[in-house]
C-alpha atoms as a PDB file:
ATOM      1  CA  UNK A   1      -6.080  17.474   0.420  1.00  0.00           C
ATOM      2  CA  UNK A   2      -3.515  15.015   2.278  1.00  0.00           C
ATOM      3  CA  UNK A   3      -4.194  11.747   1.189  1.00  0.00           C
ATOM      4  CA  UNK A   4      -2.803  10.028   3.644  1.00  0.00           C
ATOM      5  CA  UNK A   5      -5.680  10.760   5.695  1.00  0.00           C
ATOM      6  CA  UNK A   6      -7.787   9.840   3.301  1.00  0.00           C
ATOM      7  CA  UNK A   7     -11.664   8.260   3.990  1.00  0.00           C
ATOM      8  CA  UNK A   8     -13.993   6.797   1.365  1.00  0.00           C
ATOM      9  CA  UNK A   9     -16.742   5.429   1.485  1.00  0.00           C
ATOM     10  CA  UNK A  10     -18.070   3.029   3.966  1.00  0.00           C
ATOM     11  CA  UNK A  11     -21.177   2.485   2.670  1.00  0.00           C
ATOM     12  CA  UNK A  12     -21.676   2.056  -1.482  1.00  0.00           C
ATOM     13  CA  UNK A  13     -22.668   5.310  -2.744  1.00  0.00           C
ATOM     14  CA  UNK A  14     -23.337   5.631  -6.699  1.00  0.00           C
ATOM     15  CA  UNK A  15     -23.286   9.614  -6.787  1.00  0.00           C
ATOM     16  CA  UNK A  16     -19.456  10.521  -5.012  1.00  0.00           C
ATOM     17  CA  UNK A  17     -16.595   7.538  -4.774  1.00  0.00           C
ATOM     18  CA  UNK A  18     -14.438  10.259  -4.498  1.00  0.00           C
ATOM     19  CA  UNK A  19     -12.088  10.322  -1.377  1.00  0.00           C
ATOM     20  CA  UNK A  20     -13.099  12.736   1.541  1.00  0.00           C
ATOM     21  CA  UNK A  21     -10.660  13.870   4.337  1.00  0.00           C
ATOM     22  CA  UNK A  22     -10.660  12.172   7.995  1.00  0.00           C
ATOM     23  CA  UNK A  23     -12.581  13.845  10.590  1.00  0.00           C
ATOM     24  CA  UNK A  24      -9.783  12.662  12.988  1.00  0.00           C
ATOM     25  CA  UNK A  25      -5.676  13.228  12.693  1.00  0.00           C
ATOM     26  CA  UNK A  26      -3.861  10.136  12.936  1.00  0.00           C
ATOM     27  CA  UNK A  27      -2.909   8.843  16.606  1.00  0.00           C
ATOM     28  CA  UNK A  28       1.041   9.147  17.683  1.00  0.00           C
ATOM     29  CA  UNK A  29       3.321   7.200  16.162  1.00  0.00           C
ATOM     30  CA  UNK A  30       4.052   4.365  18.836  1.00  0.00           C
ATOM     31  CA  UNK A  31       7.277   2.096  17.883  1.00  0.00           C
ATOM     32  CA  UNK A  32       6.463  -0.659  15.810  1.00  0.00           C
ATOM     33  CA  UNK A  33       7.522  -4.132  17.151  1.00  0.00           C
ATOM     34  CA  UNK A  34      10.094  -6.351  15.241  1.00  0.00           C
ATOM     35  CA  UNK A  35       9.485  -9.919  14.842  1.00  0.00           C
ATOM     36  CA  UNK A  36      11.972 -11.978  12.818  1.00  0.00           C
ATOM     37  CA  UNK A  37       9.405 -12.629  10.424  1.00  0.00           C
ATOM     38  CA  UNK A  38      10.704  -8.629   9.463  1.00  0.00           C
ATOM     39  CA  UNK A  39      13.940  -8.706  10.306  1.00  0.00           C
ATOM     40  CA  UNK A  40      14.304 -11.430   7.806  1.00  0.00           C
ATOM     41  CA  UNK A  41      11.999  -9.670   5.186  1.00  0.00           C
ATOM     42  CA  UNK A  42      14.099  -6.109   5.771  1.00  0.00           C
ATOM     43  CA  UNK A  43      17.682  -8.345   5.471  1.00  0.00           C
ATOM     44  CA  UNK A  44      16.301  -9.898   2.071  1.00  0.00           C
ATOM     45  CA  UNK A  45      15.523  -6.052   0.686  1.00  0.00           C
ATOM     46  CA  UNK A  46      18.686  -4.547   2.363  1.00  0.00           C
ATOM     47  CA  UNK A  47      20.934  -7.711   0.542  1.00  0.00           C
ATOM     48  CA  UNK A  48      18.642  -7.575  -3.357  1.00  0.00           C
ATOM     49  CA  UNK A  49      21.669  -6.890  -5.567  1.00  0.00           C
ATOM     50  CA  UNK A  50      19.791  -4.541  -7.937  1.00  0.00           C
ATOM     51  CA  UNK A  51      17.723  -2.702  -5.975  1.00  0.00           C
ATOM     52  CA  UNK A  52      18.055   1.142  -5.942  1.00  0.00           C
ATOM     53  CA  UNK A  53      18.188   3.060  -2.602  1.00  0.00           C
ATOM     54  CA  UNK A  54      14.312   4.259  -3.521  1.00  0.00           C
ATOM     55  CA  UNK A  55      13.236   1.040  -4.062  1.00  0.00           C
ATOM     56  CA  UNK A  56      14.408  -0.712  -0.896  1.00  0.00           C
ATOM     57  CA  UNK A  57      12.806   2.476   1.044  1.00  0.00           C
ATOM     58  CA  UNK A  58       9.743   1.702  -0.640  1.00  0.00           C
ATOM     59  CA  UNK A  59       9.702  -1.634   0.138  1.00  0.00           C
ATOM     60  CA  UNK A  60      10.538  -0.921   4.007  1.00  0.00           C
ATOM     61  CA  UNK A  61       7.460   1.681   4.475  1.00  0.00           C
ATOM     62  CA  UNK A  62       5.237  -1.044   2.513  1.00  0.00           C
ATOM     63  CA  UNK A  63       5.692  -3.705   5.166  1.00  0.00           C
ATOM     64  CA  UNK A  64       4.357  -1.250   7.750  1.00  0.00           C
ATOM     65  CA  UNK A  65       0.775  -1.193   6.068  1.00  0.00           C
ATOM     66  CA  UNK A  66      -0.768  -4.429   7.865  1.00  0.00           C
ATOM     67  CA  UNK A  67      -2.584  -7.450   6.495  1.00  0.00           C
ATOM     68  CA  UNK A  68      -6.388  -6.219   6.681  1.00  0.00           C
ATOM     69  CA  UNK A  69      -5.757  -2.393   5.748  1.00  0.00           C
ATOM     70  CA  UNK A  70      -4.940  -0.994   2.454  1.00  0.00           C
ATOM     71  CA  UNK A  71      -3.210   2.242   1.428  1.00  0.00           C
ATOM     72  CA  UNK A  72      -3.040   4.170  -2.161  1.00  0.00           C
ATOM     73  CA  UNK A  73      -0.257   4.793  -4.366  1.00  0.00           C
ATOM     74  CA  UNK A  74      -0.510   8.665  -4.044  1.00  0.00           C
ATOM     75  CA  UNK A  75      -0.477   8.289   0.156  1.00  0.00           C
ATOM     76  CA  UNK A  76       2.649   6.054  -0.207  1.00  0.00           C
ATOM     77  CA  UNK A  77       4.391   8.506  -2.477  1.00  0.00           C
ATOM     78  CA  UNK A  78       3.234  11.601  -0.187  1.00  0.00           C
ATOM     79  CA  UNK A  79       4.619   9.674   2.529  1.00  0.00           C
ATOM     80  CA  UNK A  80       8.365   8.916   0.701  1.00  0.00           C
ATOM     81  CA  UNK A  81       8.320  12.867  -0.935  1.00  0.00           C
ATOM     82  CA  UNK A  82       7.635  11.060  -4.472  1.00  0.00           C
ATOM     83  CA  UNK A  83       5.531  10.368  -6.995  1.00  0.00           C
ATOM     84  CA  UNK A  84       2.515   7.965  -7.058  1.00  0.00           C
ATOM     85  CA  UNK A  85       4.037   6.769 -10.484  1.00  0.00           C
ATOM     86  CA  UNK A  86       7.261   6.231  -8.761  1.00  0.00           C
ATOM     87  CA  UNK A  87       5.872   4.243  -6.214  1.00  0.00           C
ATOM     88  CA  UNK A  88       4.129   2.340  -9.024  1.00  0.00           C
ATOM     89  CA  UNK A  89       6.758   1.933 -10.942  1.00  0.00           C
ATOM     90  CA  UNK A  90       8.548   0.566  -7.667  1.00  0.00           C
ATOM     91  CA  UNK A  91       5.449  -2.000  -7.176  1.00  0.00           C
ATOM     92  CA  UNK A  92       5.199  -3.547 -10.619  1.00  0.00           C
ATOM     93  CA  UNK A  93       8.926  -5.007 -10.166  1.00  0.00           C
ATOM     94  CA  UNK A  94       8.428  -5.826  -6.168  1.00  0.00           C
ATOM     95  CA  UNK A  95      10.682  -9.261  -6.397  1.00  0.00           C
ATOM     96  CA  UNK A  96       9.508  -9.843  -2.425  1.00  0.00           C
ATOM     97  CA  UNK A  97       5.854 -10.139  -3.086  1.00  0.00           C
ATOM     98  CA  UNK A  98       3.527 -11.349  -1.709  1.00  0.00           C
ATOM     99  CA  UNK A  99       5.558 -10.721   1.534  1.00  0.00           C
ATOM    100  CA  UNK A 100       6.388  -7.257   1.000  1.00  0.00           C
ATOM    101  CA  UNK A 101       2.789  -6.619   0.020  1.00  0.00           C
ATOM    102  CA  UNK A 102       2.385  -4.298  -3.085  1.00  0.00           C
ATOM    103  CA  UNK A 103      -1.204  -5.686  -3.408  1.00  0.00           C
ATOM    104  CA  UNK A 104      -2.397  -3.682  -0.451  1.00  0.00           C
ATOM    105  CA  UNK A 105      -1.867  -0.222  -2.214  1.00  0.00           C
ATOM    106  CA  UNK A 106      -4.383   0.536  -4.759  1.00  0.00           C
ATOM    107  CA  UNK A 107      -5.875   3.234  -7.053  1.00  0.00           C
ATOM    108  CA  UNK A 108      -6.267   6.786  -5.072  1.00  0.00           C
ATOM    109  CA  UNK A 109     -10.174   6.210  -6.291  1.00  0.00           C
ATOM    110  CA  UNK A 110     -10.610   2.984  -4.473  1.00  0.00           C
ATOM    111  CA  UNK A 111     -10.025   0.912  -7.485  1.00  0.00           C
ATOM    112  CA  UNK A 112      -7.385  -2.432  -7.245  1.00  0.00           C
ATOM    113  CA  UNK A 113      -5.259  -0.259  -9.784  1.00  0.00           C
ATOM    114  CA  UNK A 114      -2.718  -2.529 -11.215  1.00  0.00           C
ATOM    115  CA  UNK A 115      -1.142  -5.561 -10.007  1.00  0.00           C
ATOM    116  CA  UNK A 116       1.974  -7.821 -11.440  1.00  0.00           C
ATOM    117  CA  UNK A 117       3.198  -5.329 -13.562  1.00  0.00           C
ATOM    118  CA  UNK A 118      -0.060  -4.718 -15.269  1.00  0.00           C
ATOM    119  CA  UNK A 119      -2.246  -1.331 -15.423  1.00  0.00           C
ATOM    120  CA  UNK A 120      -4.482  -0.521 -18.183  1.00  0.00           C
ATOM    121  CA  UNK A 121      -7.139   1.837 -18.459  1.00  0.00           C
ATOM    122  CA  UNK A 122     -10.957   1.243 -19.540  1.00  0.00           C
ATOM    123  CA  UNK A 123     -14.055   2.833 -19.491  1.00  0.00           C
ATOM    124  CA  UNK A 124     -12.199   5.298 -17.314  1.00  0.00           C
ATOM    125  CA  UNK A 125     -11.757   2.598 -14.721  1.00  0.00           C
ATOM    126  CA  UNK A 126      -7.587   1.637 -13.718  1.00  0.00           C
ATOM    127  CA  UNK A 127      -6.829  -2.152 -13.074  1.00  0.00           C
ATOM    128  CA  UNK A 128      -4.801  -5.010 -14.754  1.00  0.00           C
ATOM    129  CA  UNK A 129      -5.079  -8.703 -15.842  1.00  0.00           C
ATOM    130  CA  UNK A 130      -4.919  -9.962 -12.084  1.00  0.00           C
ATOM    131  CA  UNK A 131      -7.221  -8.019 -10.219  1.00  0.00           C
ATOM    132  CA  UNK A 132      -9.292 -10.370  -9.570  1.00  0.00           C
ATOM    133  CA  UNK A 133      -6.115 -12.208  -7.979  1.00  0.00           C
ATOM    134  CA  UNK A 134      -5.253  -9.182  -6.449  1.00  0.00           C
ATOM    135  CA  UNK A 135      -9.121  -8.435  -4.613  1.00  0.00           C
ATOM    136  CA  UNK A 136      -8.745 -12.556  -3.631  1.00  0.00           C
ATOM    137  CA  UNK A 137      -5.737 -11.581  -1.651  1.00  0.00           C
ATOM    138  CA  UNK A 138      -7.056  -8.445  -0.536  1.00  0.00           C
ATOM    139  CA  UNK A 139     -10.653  -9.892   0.868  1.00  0.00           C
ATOM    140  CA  UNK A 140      -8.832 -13.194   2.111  1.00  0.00           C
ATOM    141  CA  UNK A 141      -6.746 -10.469   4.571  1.00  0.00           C
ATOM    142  CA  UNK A 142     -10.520  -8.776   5.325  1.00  0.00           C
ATOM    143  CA  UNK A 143     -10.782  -6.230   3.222  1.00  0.00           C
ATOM    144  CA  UNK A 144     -14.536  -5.064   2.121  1.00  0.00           C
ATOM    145  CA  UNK A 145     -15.240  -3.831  -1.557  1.00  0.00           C
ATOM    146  CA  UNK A 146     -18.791  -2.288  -2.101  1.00  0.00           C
ATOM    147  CA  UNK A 147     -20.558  -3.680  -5.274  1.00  0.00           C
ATOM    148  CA  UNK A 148     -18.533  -1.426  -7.755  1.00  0.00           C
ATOM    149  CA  UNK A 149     -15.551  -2.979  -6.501  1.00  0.00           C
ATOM    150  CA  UNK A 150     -14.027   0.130  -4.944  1.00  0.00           C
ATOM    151  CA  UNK A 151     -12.374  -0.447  -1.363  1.00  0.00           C
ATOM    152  CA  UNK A 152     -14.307   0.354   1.716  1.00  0.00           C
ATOM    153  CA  UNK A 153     -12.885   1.797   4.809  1.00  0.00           C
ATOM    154  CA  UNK A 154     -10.045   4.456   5.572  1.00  0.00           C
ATOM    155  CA  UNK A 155      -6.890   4.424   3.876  1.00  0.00           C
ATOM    156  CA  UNK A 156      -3.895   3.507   5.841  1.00  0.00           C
ATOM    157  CA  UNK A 157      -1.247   6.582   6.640  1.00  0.00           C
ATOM    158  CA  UNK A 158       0.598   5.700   9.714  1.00  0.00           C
ATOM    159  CA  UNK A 159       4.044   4.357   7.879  1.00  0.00           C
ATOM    160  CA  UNK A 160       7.037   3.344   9.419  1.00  0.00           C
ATOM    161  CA  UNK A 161       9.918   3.684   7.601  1.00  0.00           C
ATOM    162  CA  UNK A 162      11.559   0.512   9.095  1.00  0.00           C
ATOM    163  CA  UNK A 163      15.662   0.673   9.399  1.00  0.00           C
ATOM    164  CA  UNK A 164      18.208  -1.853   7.576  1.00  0.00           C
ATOM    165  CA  UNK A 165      17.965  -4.841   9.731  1.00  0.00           C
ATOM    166  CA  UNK A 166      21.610  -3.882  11.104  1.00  0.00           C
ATOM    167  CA  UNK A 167      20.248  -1.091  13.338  1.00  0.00           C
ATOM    168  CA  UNK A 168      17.593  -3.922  14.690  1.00  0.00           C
ATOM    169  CA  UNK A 169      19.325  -5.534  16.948  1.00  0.00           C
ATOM    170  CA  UNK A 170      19.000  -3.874  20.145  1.00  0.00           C
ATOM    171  CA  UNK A 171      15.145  -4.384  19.884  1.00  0.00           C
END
């Protein structure tokens, strides 16, 4: 299953929170406008003196996922040809956040996952210290949780993996 076109839930359903696949493939990719709200975000990754190559990629694709829509760890790292670990790893040290927003990409079950560098696992159920920060931020951009907390809605897939802000300027 691609889980970048991912679908859970809508409505809270006890018996299956699993993900299901999308009845519909994603539309074209249409070009993505810059604003110099990104140019200055993508000059800021493309200048971070410690940053490795994968990181600052990872960082790039995230700002494509829009306030209001979420994506999963496992999509992002489907998307880059890595690992959802990777792409975790890659989150927990994000020195741009909140404005290269690692707390829109959550668990591939529709849990928050972990947030600020924290993940721990009980009761079979992901998450960190600041989820509750995390879901703030989240519902405060419109995203819906059901009443177990899971995410509602489709999983964003349609990345952009933005260039370094010197190939910007004929936009």
């Amino acid at each position: 299953m691609d889980p970048i076109h991912l679908q859970l839930p809508t409505t809270p359903h006890k018996s299956s929170p699993s993900p299901s696949p999308s009845p519909s493939p994603p539309a074209p990719k249409q070009p993505m406008p810059t604003t110099p709200t990104l140019q200055k975000q993508l000059r800021r990754i493309s200048l971070h003196p410690t940053l490795t190559p994968y990181r600052r990629r990872v960082y790039r694709v995230l700002l494509s996922v829009p306030p209001g829509r979420w994506t999963t760890y496992s999509a992002l790292a489907t998307y880059l040809g890595s690992s959802a670990r990777a792409v975790g790893n890659a989150m927990r040290s994000n020195p741009f956040a909140p404005e290269v927003p690692c707390h829109r990409v959550l668990a591939a079950n529709g849990s928050l996952g972990g947030y600020k560098g924290e993940w721990r696992v009980s009761k079979h159920i992901a998450g960190g210290g600041f989820q509750d920060e995390k879901r703030v931020r989240l519902e405060g951009e419109g995203v819906v949780f059901d009443a177990d907390g899971k995410v509602m809605g489709v999983c964003f897939g349609d990345f952009r993996d933005f260039p370094s802000p010197g190939s910007l300027k004929g936009n």
